[in-house]
C-alpha atoms as a PDB file:
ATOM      1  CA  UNK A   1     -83.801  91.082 -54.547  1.00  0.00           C
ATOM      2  CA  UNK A   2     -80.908  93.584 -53.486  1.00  0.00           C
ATOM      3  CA  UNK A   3     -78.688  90.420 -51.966  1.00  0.00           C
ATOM      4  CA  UNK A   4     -79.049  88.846 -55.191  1.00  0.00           C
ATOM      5  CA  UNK A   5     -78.540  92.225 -57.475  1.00  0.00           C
ATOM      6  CA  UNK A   6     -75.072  92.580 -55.026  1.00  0.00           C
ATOM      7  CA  UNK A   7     -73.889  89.388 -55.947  1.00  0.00           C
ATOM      8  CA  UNK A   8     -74.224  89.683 -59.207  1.00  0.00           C
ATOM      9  CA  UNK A   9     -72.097  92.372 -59.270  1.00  0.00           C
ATOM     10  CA  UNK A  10     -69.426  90.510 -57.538  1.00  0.00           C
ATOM     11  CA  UNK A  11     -69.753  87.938 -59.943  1.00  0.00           C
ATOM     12  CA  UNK A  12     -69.365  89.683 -63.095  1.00  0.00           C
ATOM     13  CA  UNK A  13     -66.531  92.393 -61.504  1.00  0.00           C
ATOM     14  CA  UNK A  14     -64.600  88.877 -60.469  1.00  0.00           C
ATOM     15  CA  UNK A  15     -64.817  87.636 -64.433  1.00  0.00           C
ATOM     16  CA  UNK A  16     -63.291  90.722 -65.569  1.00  0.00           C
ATOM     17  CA  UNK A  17     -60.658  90.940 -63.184  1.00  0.00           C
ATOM     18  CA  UNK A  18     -59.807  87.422 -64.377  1.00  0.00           C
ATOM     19  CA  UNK A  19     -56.631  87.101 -67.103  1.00  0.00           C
ATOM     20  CA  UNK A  20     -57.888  84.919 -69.787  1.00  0.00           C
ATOM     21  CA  UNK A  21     -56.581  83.277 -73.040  1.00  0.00           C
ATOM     22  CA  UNK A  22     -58.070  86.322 -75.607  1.00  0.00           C
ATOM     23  CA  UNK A  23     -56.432  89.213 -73.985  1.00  0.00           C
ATOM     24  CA  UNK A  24     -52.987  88.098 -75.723  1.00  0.00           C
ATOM     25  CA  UNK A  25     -51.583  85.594 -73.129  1.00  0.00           C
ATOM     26  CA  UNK A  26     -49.724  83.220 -74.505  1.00  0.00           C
ATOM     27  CA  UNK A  27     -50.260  79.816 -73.004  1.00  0.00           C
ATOM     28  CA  UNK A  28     -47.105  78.093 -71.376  1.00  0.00           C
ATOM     29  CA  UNK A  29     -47.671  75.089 -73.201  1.00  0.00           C
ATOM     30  CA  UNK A  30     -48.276  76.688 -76.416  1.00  0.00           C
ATOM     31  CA  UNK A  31     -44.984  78.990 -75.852  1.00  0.00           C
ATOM     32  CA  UNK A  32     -43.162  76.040 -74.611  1.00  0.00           C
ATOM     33  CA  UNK A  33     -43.727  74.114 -77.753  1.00  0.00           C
ATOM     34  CA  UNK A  34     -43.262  77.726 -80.252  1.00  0.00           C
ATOM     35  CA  UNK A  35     -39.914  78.062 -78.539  1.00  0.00           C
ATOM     36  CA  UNK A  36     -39.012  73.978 -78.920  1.00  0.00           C
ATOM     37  CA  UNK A  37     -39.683  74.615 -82.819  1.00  0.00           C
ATOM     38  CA  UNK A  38     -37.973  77.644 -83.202  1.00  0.00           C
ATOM     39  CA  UNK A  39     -35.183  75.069 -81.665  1.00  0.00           C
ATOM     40  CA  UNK A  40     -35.300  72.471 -84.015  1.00  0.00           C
ATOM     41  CA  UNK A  41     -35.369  74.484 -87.144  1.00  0.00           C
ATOM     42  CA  UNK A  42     -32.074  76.455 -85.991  1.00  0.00           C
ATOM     43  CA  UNK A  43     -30.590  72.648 -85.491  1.00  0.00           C
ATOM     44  CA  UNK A  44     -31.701  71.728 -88.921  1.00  0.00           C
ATOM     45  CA  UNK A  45     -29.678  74.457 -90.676  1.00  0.00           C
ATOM     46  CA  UNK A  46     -26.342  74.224 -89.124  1.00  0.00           C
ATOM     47  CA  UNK A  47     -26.190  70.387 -89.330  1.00  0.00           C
ATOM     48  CA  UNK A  48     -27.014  71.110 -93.337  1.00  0.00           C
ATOM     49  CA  UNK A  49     -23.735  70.408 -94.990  1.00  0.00           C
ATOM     50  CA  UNK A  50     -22.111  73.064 -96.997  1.00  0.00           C
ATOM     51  CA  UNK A  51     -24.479  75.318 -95.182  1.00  0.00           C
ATOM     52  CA  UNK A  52     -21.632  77.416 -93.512  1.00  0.00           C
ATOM     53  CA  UNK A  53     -19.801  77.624 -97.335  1.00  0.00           C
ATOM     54  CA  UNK A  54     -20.485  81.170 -98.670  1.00  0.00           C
ATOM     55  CA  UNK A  55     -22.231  80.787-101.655  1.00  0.00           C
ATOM     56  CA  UNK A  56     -20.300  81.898-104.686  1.00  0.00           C
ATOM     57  CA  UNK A  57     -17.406  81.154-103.200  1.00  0.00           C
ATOM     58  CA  UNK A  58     -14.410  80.943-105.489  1.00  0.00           C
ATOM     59  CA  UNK A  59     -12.627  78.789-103.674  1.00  0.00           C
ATOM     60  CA  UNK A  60     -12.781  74.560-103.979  1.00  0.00           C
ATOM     61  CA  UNK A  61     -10.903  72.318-102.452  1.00  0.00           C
ATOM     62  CA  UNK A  62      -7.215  73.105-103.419  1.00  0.00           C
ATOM     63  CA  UNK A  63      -8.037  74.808-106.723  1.00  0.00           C
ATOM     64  CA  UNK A  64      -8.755  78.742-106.930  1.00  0.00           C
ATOM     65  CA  UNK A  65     -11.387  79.559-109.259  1.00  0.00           C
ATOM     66  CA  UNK A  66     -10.653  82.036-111.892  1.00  0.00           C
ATOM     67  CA  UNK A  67      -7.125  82.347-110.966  1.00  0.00           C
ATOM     68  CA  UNK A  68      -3.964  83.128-113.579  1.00  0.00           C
ATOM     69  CA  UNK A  69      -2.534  80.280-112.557  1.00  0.00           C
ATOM     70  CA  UNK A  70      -3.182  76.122-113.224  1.00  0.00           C
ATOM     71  CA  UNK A  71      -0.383  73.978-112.686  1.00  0.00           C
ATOM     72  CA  UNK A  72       2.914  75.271-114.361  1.00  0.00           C
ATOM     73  CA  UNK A  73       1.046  77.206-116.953  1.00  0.00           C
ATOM     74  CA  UNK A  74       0.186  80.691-116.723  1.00  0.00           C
ATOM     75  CA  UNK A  75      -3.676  81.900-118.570  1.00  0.00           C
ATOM     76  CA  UNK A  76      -4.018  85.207-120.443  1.00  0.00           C
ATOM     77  CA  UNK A  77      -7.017  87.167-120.558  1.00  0.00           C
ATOM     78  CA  UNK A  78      -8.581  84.756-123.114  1.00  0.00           C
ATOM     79  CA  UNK A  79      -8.314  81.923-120.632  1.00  0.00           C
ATOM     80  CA  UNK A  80      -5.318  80.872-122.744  1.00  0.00           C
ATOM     81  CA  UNK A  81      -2.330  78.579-121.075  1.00  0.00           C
ATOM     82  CA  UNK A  82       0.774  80.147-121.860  1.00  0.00           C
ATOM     83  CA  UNK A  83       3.768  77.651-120.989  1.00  0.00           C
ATOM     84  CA  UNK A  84       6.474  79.256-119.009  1.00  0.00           C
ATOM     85  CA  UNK A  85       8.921  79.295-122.239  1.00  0.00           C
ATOM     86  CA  UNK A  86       7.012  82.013-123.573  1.00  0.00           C
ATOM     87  CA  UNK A  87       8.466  84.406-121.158  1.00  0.00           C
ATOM     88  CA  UNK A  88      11.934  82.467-119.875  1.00  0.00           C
ATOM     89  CA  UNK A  89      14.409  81.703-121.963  1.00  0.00           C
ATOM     90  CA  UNK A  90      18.212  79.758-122.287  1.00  0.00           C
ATOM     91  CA  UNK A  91      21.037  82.193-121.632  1.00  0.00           C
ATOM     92  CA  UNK A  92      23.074  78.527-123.498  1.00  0.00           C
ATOM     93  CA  UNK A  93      21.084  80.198-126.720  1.00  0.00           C
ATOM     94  CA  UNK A  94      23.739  81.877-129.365  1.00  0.00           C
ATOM     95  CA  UNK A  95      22.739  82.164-133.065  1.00  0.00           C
ATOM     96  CA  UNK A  96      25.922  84.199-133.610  1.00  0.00           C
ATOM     97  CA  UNK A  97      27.633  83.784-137.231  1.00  0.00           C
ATOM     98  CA  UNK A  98      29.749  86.222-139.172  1.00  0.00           C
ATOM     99  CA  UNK A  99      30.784  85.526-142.988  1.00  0.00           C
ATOM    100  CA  UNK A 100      34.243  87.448-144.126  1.00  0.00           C
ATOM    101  CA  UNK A 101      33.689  88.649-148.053  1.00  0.00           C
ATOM    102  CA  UNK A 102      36.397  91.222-147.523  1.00  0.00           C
ATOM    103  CA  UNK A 103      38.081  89.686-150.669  1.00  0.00           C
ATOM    104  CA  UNK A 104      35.002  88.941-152.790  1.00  0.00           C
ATOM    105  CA  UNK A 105      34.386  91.482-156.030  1.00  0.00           C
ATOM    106  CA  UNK A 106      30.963  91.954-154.147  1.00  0.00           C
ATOM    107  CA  UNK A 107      29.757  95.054-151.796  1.00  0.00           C
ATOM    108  CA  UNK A 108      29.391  92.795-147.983  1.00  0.00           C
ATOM    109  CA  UNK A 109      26.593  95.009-146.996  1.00  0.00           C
ATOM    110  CA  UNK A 110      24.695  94.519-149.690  1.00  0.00           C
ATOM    111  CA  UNK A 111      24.279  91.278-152.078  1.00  0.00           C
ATOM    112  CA  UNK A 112      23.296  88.018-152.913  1.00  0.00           C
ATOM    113  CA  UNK A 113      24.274  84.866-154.035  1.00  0.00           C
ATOM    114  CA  UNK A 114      23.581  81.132-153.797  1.00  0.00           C
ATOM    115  CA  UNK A 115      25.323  78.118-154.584  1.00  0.00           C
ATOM    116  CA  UNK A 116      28.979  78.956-155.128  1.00  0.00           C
ATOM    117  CA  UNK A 117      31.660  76.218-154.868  1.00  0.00           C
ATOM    118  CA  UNK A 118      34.088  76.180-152.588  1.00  0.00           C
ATOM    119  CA  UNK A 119      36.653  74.105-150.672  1.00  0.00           C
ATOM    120  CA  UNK A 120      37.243  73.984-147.141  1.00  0.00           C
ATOM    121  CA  UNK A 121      40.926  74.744-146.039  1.00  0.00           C
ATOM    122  CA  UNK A 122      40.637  74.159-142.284  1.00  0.00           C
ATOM    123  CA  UNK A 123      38.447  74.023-139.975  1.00  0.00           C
ATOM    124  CA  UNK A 124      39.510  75.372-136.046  1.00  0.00           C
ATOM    125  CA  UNK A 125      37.384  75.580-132.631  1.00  0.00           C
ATOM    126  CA  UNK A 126      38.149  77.136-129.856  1.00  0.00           C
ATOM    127  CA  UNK A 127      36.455  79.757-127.456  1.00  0.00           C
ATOM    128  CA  UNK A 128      32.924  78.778-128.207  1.00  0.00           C
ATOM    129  CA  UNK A 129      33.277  79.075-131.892  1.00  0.00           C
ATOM    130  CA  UNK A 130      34.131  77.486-135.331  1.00  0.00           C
ATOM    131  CA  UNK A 131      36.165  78.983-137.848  1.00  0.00           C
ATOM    132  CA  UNK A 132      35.736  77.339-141.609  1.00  0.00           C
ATOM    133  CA  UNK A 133      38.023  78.702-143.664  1.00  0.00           C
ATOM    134  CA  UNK A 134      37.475  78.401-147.468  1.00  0.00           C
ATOM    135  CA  UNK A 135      38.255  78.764-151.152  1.00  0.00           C
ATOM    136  CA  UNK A 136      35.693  79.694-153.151  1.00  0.00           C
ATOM    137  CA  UNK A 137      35.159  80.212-156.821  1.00  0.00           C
ATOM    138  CA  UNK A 138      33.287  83.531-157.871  1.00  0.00           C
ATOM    139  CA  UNK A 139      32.775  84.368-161.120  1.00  0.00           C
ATOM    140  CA  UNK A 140      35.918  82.355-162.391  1.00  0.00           C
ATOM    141  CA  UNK A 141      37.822  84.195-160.158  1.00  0.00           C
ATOM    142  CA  UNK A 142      39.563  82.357-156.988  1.00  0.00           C
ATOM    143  CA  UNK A 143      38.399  84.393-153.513  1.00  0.00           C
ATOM    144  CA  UNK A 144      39.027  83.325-150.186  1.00  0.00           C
ATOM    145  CA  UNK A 145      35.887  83.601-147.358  1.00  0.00           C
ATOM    146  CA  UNK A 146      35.974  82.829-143.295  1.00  0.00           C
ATOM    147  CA  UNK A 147      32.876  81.860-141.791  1.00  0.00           C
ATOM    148  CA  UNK A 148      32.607  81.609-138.001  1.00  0.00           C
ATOM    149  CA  UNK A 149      29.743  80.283-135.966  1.00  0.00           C
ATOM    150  CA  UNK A 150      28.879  79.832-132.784  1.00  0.00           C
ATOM    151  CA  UNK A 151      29.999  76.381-131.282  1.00  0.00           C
ATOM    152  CA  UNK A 152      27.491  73.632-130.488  1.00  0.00           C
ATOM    153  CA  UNK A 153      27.649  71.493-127.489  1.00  0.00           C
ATOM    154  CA  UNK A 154      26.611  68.534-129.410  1.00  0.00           C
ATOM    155  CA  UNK A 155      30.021  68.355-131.168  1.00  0.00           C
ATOM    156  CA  UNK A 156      32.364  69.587-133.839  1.00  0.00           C
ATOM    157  CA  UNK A 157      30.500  70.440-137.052  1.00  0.00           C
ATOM    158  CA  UNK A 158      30.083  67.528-139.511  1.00  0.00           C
ATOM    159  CA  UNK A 159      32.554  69.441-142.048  1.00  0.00           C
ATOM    160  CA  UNK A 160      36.903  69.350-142.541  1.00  0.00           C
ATOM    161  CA  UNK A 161      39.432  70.128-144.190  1.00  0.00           C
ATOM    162  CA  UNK A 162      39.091  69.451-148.239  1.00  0.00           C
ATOM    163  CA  UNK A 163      35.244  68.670-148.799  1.00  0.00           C
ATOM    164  CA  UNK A 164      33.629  70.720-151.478  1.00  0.00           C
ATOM    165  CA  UNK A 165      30.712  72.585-150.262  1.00  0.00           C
ATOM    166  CA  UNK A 166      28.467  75.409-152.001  1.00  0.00           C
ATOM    167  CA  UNK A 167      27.979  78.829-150.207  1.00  0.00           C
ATOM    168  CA  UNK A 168      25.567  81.105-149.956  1.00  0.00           C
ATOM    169  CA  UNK A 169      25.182  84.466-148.404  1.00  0.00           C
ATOM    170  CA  UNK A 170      23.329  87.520-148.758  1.00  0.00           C
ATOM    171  CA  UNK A 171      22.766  90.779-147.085  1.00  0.00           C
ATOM    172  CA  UNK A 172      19.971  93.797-147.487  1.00  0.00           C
ATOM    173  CA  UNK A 173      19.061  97.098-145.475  1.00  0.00           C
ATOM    174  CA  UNK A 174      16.188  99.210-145.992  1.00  0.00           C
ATOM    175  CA  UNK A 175      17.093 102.499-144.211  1.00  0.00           C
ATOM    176  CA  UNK A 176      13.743 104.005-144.699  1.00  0.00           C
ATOM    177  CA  UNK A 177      11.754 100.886-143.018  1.00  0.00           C
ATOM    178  CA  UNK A 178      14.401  99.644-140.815  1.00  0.00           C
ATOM    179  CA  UNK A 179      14.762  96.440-142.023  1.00  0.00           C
ATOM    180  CA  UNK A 180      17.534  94.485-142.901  1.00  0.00           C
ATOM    181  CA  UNK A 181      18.931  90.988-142.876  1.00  0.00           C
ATOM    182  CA  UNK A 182      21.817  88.668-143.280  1.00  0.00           C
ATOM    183  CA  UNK A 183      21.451  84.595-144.393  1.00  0.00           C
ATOM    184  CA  UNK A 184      24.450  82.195-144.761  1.00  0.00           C
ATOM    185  CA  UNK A 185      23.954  78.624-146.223  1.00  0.00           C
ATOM    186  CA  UNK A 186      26.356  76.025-146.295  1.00  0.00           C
ATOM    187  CA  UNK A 187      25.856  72.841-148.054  1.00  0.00           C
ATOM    188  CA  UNK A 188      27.481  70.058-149.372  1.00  0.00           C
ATOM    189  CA  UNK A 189      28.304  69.023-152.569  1.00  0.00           C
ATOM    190  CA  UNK A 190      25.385  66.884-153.201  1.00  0.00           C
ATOM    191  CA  UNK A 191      23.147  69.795-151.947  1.00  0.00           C
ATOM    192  CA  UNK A 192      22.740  68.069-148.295  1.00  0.00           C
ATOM    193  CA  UNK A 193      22.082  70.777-145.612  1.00  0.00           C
ATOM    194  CA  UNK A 194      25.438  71.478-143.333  1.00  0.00           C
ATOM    195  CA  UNK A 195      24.502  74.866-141.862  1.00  0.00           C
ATOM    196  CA  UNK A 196      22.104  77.716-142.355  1.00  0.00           C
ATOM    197  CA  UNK A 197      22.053  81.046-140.189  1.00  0.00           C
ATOM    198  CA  UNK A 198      19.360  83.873-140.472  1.00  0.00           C
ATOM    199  CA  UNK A 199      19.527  87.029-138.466  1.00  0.00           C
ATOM    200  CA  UNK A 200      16.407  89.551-140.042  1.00  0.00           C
ATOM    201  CA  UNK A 201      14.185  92.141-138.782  1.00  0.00           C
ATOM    202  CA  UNK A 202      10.896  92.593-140.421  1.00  0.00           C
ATOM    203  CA  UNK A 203      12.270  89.952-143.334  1.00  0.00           C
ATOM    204  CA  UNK A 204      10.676  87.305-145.969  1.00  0.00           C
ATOM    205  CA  UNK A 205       9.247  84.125-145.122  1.00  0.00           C
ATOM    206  CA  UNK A 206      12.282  81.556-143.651  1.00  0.00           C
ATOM    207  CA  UNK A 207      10.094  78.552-144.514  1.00  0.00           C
ATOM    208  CA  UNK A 208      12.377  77.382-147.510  1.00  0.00           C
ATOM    209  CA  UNK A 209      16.125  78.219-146.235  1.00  0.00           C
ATOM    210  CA  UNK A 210      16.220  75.292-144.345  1.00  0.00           C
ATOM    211  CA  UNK A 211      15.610  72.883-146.676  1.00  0.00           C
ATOM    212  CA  UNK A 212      14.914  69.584-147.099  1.00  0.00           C
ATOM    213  CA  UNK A 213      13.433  70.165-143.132  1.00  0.00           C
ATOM    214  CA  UNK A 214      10.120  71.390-142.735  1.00  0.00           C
ATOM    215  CA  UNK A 215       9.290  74.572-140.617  1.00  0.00           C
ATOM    216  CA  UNK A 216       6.083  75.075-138.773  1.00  0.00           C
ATOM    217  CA  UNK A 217       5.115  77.914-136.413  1.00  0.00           C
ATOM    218  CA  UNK A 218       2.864  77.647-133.302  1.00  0.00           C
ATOM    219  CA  UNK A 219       1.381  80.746-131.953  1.00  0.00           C
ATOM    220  CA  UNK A 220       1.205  79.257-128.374  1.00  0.00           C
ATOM    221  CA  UNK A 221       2.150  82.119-127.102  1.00  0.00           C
ATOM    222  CA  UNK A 222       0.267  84.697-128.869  1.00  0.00           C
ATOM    223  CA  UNK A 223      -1.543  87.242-126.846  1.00  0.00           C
ATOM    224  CA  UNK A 224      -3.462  89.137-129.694  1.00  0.00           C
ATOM    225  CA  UNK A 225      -2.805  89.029-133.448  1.00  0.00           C
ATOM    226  CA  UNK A 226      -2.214  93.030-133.264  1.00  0.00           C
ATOM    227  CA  UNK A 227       0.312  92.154-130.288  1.00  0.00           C
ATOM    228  CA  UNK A 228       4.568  90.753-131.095  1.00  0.00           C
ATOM    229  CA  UNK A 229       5.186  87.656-129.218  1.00  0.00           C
ATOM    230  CA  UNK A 230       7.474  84.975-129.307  1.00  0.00           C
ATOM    231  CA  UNK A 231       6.727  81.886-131.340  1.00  0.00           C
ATOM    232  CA  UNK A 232       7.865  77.867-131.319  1.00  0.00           C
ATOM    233  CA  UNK A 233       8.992  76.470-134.325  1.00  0.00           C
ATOM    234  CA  UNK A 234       8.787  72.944-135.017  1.00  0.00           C
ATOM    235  CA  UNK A 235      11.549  71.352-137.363  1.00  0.00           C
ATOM    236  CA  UNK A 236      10.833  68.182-138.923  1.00  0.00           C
ATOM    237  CA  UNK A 237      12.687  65.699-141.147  1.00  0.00           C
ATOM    238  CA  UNK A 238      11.818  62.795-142.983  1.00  0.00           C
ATOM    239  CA  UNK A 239      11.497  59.818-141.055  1.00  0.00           C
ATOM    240  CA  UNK A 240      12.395  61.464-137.934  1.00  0.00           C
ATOM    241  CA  UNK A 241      10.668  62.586-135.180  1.00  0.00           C
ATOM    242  CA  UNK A 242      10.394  66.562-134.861  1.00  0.00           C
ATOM    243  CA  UNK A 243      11.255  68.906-132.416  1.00  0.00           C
ATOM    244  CA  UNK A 244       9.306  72.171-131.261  1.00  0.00           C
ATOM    245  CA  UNK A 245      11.813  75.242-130.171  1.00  0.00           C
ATOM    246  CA  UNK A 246      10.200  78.203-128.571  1.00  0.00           C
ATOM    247  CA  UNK A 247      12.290  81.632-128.964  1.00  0.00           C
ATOM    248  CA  UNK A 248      15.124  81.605-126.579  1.00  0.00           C
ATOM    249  CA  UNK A 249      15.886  78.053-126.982  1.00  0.00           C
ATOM    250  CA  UNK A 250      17.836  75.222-128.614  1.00  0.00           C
ATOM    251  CA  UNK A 251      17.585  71.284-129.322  1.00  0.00           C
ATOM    252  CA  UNK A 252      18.811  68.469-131.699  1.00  0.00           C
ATOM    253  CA  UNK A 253      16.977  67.150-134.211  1.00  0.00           C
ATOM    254  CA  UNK A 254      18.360  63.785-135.347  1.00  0.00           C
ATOM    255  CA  UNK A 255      19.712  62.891-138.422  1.00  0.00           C
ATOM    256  CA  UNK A 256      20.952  59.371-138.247  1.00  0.00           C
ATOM    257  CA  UNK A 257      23.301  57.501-135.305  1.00  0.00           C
ATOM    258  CA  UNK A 258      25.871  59.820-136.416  1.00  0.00           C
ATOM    259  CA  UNK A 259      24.915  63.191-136.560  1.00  0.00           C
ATOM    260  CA  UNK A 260      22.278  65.721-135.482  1.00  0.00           C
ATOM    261  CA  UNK A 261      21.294  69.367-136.621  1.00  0.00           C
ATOM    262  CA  UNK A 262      22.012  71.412-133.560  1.00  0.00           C
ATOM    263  CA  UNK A 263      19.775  74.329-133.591  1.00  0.00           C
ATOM    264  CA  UNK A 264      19.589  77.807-131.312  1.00  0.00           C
ATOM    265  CA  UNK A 265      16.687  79.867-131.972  1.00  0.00           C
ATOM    266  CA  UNK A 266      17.653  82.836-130.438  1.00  0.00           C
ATOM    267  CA  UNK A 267      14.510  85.059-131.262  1.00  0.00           C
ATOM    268  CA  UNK A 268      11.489  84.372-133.147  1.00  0.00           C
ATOM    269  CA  UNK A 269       8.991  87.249-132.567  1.00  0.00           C
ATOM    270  CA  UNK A 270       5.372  87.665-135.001  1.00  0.00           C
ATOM    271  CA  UNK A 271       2.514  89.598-135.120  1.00  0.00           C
ATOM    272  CA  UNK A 272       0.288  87.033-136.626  1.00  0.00           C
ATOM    273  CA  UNK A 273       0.958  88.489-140.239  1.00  0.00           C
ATOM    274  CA  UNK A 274       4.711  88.048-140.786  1.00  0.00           C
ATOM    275  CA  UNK A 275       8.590  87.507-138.808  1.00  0.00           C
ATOM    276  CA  UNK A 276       9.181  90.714-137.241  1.00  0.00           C
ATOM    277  CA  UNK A 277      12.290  89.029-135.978  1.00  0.00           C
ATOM    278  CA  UNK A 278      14.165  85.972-136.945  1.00  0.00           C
ATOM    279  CA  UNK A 279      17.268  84.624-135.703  1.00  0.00           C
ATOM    280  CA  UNK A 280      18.436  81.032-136.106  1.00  0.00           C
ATOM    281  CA  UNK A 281      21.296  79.296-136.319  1.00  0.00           C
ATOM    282  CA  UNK A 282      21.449  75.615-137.357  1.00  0.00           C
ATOM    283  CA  UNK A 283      24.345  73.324-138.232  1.00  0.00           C
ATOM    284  CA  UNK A 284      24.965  69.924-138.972  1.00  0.00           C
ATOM    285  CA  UNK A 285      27.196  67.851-136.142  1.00  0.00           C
ATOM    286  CA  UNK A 286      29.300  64.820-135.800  1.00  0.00           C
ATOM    287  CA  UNK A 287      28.059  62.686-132.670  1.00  0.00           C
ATOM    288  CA  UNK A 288      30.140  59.640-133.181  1.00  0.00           C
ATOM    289  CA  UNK A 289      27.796  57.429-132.944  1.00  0.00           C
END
């Protein structure tokens, strides 16, 4: 009996000494394989494609999400493309024109009148401008006026020596507002459009002074309504394609194969609600076509 008591002692004190599976061993074979998984899953995810792209990224391909710029054209806030003539402009631009009324019974600062015949005595360009001199007649009374504008590189102005032409001018300053403005029309007998120059500040609609065209303004570049910015006026004639001129620049709008309207907007600033500043200079040229 005491043999067989001592080795079962032995027996069990052997089992527990033993290391077995439910004390926390991990088996080889079992850890082999967990570690071969954890393996393949890390595989899986970087051969995933895109999978090292940040997400949200804001950049694709070539193209920057978001940025101000796309292509040649800049975007406001709005998301708005602004082309780059809103901001650059044509240092070729000159509106300039000056009318001489020293010898009219009229105050020059301050008057207005429209259709008054005249003849043109001579016509002379040099240093990037045209002198017309002419004879006008004012109230029955003979008076000479000198109108100078600036020269166009189309050509000599469509105009000599002799024609009869109507003139018109005027001239107004509000001292209290600040505004104030000058026009000068020139046309021909038969009413045709030769020249017309505006220079205003905070003036009336130009729509109708540059008859028989047709004005239209695009707000292209408009920030906000509250805001000034410069605008592009498109001039259109019958039968003829138009052209669009932003502020600070100047094209040709054809009239037939022998003559074009050379125009030089020089500024044309809104606010949404009216011209804040307006000035244009247009005048009929001779391309000897």
């Amino acid at each position: 009996m005491r043999l067989t008591y001592l080795e079962a002692v032995c027996t069990l004190t052997l089992i527990a000494a033993c290391p077995g599976k439910e004390g926390g061993e991990t088996d080889p074979q079992d850890a082999s394989s967990s570690s071969g998984g954890a393996s393949e899953t890390g595989t899986a995810a970087t051969d995933v494609p895109g999978a090292t792209e940040a997400a949200g990224d804001a950049t694709t391909g070539d193209a920057t999400v978001g940025d101000a710029t796309v292509g040649d054209e800049t975007l406001g806030d709005t998301g708005q493309a602004f082309p780059g003539e809103c901001v650059e402009t044509d240092p070729a631009v000159s509106a300039a024109f000056t009318i001489d009324l020293s010898a009219w019974p009229i105050d020059p600062a301050d008057h207005f009148f429209e259709g008054v015949p005249c003849v043109v005595d001579g016509v002379v360009s040099e240093g990037g401008s045209v002198s017309t001199a002419l004879t006008c007649m004012h109230e029955g009374l003979p008076v000479a006026a000198t109108l100078v504008l600036a020269a166009a590189p189309e050509g000599e102005v469509a105009w000599a020596a002799a024609d009869a032409v109507k003139l018109s001018s005027s001239r107004w300053v509000e001292g209290d507002v600040g505004d104030e403005g000058r026009t000068v029309q020139l046309r021909g007998a038969d009413d045709s459009l030769l020249m017309s120059g505006i220079d205003e500040i905070n003036g009336d609609a130009v729509e109708g002074r540059f008859l028989p065209l047709k004005l239209t303004f695009d707000n292209v570049c408009a920030g906000e309504l509250d805001d000034e910015y410069p605008v592009r006026i498109e001039f259109s004639a019958q039968d003829q394609a138009p052209v669009a001129i932003f502020s600070g620049h100047r094209a040709a709008l054809p009239i037939d194969g022998a003559a074009v309207f050379a125009i030089d907007v020089e500024k044309a600033v809104s606010n949404g609600l009216h011209d804040v500043e307006f000035k244009v200079l247009l005048r009929r040229v001779a391309t000897g076509g």
